[in-house]
Every structure is written in structure tokens, then in C-alpha cells.
PDB file of N, CA and C in Angstrom:
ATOM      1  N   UNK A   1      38.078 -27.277   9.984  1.00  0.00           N
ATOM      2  CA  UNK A   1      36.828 -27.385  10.705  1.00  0.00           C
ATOM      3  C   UNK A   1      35.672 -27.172   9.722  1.00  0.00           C
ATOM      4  N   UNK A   2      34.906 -28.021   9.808  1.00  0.00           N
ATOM      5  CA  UNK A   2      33.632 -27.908   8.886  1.00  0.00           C
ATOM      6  C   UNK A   2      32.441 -27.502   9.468  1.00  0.00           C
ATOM      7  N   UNK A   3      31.763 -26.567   8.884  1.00  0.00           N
ATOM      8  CA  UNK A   3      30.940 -25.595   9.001  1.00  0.00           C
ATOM      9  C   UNK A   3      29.028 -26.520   9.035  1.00  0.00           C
ATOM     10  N   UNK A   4      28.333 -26.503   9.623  1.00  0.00           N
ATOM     11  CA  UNK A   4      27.432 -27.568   9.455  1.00  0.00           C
ATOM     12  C   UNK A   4      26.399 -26.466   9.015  1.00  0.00           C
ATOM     13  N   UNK A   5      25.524 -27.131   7.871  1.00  0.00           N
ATOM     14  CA  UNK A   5      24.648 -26.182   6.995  1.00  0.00           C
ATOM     15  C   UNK A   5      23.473 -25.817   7.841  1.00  0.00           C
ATOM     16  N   UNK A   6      22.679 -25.043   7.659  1.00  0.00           N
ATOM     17  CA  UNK A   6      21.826 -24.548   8.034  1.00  0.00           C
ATOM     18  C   UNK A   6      19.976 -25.601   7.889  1.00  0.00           C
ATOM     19  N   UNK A   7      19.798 -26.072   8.866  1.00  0.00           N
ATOM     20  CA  UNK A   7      18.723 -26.877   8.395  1.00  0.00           C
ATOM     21  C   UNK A   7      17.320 -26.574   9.052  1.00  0.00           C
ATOM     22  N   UNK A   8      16.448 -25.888   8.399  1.00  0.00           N
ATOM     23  CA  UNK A   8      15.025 -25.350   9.484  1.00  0.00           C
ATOM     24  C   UNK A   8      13.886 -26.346   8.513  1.00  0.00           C
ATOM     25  N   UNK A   9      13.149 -26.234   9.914  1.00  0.00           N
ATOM     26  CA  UNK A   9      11.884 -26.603   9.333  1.00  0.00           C
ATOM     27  C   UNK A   9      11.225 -26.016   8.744  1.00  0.00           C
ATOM     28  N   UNK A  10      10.147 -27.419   7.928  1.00  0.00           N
ATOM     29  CA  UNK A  10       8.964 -26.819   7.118  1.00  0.00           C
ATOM     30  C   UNK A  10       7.944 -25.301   7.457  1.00  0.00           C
ATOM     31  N   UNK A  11       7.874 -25.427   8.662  1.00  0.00           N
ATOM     32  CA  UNK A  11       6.907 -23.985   9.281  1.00  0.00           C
ATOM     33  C   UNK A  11       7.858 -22.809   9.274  1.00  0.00           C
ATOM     34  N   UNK A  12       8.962 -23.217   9.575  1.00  0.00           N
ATOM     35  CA  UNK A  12      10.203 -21.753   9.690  1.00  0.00           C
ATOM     36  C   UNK A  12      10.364 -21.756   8.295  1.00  0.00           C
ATOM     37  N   UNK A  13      10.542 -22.578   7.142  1.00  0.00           N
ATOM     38  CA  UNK A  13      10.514 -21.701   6.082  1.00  0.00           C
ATOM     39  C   UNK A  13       9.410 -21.045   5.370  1.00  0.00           C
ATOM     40  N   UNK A  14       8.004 -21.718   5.903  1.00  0.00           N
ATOM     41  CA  UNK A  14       6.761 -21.321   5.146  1.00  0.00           C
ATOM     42  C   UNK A  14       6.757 -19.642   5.956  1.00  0.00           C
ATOM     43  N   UNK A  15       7.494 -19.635   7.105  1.00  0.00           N
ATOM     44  CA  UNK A  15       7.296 -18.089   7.798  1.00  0.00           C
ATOM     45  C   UNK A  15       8.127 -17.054   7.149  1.00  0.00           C
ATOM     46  N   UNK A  16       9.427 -17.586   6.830  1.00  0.00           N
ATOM     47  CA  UNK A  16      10.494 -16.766   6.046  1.00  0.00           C
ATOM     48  C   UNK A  16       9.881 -16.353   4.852  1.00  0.00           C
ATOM     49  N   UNK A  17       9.154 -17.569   3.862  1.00  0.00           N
ATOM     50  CA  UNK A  17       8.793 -17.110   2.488  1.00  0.00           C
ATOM     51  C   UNK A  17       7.295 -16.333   3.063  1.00  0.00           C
ATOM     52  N   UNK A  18       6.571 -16.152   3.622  1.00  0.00           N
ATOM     53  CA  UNK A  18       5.520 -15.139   4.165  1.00  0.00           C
ATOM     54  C   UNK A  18       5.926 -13.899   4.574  1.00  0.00           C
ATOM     55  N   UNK A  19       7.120 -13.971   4.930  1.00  0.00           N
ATOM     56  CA  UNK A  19       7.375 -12.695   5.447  1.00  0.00           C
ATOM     57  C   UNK A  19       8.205 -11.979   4.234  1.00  0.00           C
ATOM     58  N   UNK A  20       8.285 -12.689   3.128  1.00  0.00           N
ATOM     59  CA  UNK A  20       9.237 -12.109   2.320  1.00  0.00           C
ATOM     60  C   UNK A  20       8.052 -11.711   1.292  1.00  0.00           C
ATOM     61  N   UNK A  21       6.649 -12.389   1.239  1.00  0.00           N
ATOM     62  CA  UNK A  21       5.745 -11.786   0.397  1.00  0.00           C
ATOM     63  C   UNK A  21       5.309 -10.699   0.844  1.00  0.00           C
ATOM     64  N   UNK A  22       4.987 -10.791   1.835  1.00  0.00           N
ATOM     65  CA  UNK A  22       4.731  -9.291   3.002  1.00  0.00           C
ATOM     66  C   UNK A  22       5.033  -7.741   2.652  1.00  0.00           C
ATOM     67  N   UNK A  23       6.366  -8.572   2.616  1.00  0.00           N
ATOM     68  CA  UNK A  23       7.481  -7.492   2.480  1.00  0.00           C
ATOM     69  C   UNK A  23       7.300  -7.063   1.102  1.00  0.00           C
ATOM     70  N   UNK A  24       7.214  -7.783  -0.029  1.00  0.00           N
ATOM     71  CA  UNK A  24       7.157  -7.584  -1.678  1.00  0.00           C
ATOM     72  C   UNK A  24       5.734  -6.677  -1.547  1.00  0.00           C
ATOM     73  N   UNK A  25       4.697  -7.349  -0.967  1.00  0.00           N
ATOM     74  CA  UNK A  25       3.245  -6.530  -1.133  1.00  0.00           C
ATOM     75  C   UNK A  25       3.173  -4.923  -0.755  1.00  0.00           C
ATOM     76  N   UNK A  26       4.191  -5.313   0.358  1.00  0.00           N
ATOM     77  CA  UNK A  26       4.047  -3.700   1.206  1.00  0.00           C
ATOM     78  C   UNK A  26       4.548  -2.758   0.137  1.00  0.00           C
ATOM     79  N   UNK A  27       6.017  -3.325  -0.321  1.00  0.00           N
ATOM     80  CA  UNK A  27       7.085  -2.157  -1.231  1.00  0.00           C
ATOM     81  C   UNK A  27       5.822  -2.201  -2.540  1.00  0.00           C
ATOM     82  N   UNK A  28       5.448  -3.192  -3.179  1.00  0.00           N
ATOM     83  CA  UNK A  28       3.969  -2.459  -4.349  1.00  0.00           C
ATOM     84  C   UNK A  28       3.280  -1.558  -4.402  1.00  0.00           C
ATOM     85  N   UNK A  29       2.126  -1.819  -3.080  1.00  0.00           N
ATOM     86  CA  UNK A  29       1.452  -1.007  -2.969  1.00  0.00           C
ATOM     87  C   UNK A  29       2.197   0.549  -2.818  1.00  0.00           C
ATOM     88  N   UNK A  30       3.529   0.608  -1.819  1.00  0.00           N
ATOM     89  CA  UNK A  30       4.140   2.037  -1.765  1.00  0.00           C
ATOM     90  C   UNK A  30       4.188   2.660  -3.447  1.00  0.00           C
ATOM     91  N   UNK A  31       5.034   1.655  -4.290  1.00  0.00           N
ATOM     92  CA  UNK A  31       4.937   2.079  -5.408  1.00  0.00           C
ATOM     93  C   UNK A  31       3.791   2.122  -6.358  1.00  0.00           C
ATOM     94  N   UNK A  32       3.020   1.789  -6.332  1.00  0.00           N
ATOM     95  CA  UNK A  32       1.802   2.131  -7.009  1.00  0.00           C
ATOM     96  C   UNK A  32       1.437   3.425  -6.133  1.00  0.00           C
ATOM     97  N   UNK A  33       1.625   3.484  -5.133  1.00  0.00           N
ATOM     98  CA  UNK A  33       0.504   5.035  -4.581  1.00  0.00           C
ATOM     99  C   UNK A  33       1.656   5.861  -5.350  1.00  0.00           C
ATOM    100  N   UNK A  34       3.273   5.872  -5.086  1.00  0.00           N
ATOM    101  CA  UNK A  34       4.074   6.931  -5.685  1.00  0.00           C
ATOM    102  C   UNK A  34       4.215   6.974  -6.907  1.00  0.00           C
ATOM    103  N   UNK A  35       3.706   6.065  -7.861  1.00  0.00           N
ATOM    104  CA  UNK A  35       3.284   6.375  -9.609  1.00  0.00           C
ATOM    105  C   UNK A  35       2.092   6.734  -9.848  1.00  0.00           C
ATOM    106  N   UNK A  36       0.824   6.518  -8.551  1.00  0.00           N
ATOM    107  CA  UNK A  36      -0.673   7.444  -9.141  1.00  0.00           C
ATOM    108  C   UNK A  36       0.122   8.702  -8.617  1.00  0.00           C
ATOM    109  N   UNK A  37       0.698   8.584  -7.551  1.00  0.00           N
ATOM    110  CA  UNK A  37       1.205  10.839  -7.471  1.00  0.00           C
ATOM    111  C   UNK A  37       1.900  10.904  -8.537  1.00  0.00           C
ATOM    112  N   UNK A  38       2.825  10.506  -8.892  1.00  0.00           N
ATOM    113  CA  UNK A  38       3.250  11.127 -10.360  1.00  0.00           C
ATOM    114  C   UNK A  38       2.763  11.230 -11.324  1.00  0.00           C
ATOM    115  N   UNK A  39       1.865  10.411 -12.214  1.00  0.00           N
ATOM    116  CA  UNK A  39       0.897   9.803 -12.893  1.00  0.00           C
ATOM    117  C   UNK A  39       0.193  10.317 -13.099  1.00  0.00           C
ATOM    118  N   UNK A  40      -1.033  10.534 -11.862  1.00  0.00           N
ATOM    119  CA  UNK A  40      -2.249  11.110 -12.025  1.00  0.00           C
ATOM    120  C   UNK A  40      -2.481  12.037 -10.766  1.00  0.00           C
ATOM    121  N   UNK A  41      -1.657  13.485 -11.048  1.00  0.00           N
ATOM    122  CA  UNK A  41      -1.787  14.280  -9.550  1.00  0.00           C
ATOM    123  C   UNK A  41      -3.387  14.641  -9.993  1.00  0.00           C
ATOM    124  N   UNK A  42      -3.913  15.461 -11.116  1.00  0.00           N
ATOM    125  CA  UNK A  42      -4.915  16.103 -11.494  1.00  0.00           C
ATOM    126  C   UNK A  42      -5.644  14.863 -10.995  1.00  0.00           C
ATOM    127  N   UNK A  43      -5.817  13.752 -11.063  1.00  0.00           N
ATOM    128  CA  UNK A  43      -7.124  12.966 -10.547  1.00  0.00           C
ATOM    129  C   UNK A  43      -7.439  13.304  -8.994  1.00  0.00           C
ATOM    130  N   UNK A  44      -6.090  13.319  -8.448  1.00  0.00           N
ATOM    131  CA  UNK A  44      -5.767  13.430  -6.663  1.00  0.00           C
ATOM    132  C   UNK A  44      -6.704  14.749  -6.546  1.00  0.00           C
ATOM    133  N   UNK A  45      -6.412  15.592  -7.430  1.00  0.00           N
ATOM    134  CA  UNK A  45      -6.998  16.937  -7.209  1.00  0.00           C
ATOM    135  C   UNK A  45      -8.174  17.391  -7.755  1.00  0.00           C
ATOM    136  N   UNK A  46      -8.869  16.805  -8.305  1.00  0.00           N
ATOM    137  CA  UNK A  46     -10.066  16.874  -8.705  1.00  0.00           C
ATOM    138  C   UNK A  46     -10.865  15.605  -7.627  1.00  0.00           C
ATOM    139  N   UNK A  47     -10.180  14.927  -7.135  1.00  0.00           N
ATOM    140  CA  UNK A  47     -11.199  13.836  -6.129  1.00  0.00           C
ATOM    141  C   UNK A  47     -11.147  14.614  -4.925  1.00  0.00           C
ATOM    142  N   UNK A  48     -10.428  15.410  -4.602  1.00  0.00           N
ATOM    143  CA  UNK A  48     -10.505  15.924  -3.452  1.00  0.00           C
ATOM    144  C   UNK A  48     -11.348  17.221  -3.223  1.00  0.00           C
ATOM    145  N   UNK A  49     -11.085  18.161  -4.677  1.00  0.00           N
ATOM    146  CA  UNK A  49     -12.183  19.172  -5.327  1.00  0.00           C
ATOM    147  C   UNK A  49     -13.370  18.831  -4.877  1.00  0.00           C
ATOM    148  N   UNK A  50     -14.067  17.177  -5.298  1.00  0.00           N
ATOM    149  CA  UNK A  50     -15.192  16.983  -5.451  1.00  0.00           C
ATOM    150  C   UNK A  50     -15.524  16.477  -4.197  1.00  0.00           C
ATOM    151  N   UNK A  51     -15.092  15.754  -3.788  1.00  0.00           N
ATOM    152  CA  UNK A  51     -15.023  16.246  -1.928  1.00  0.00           C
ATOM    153  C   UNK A  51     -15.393  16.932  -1.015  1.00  0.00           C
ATOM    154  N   UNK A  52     -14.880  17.883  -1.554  1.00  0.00           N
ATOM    155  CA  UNK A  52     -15.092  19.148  -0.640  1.00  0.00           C
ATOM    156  C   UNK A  52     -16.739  20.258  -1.451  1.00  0.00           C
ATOM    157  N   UNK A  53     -16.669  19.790  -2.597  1.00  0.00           N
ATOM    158  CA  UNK A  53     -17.908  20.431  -3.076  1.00  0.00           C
ATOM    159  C   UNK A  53     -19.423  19.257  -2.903  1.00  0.00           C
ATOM    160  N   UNK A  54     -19.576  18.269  -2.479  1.00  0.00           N
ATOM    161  CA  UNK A  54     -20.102  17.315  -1.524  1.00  0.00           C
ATOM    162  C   UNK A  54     -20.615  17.869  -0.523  1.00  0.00           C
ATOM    163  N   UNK A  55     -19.558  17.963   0.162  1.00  0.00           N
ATOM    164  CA  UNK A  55     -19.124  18.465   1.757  1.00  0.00           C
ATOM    165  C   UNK A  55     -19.881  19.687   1.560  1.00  0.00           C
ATOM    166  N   UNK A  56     -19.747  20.965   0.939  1.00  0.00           N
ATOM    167  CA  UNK A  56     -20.246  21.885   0.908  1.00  0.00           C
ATOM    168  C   UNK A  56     -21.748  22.039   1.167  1.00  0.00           C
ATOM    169  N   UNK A  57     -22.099  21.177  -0.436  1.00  0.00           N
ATOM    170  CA  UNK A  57     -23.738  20.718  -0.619  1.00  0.00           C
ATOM    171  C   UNK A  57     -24.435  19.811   0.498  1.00  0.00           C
ATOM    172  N   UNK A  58     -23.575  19.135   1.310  1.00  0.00           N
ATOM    173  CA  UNK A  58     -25.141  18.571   2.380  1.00  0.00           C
ATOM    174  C   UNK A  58     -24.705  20.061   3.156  1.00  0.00           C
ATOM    175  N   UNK A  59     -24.159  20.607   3.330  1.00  0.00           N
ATOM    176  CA  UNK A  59     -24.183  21.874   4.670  1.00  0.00           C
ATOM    177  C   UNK A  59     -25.099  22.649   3.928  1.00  0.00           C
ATOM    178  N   UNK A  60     -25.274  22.821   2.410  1.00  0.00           N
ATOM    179  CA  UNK A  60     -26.130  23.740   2.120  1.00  0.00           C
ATOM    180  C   UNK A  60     -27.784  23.088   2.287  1.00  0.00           C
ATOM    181  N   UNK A  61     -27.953  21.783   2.522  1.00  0.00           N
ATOM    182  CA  UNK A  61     -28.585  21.112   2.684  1.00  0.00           C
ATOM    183  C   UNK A  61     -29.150  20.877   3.767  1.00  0.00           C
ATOM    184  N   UNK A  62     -28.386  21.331   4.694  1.00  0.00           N
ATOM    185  CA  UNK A  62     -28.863  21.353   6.324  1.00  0.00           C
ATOM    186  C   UNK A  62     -29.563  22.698   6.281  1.00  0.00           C
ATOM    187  N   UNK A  63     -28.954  23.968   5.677  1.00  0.00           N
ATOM    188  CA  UNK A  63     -29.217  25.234   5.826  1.00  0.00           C
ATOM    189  C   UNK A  63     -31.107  25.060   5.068  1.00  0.00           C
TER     190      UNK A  63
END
């Protein structure tokens, strides 16, 4: 018995290869955020430092 190949259309494969870039973009970006945490924690922590010393200065600013 012979097996009959698989045949989709032009739009079902332009959706398959979209969903497979999707998929590539999503797993990047994860890995780029989990090599700036390894990478560069001191930046994470000095942007957030400065943040909060911002934050501080308009409240001293209201006062």
C-alpha cells in the first residue's frame, strides 16, 4: 500500500514558515535577556539604583 505524500498549499506553508520564525524570535529574545542577566547583572543593578534615586528626587521635589 502506498502512502500518498503530503501536499499543502502556498498560504499553509507561508503560515508554517511564520510560525516557525515566531517561534525562532521568541527563543532570541529569551536568550538575549538570559545573557544580559549573566553578562551584565551590575548594569540591571545600577539601572534600577538609578531608578529609584529618580523616584526619590521628584518626591523630594514635591516636598
Amino acid at each position: 500500500m502506498k502512502s500518498q505524500p503530503d501536499f499543502h498549499t502556498r498560504g499553509e506553508i507561508d503560515q508554517m514558515v511564520e510560525g516557525i520564525y515566531r517561534a525562532l524570535e521568541t527563543t532570541e529574545e529569551r536568550l538575549d535577556m538570559r545573557c544580559d542577566d549573566i553578562y551584565f547583572p551590575m548594569d540591571l543593578s545600577i539601572s534600577a539604583l538609578t531608578s529609584k534615586i529618580e523616584a526619590i528626587q521628584r518626591e523630594l521635589v514635591d516636598i
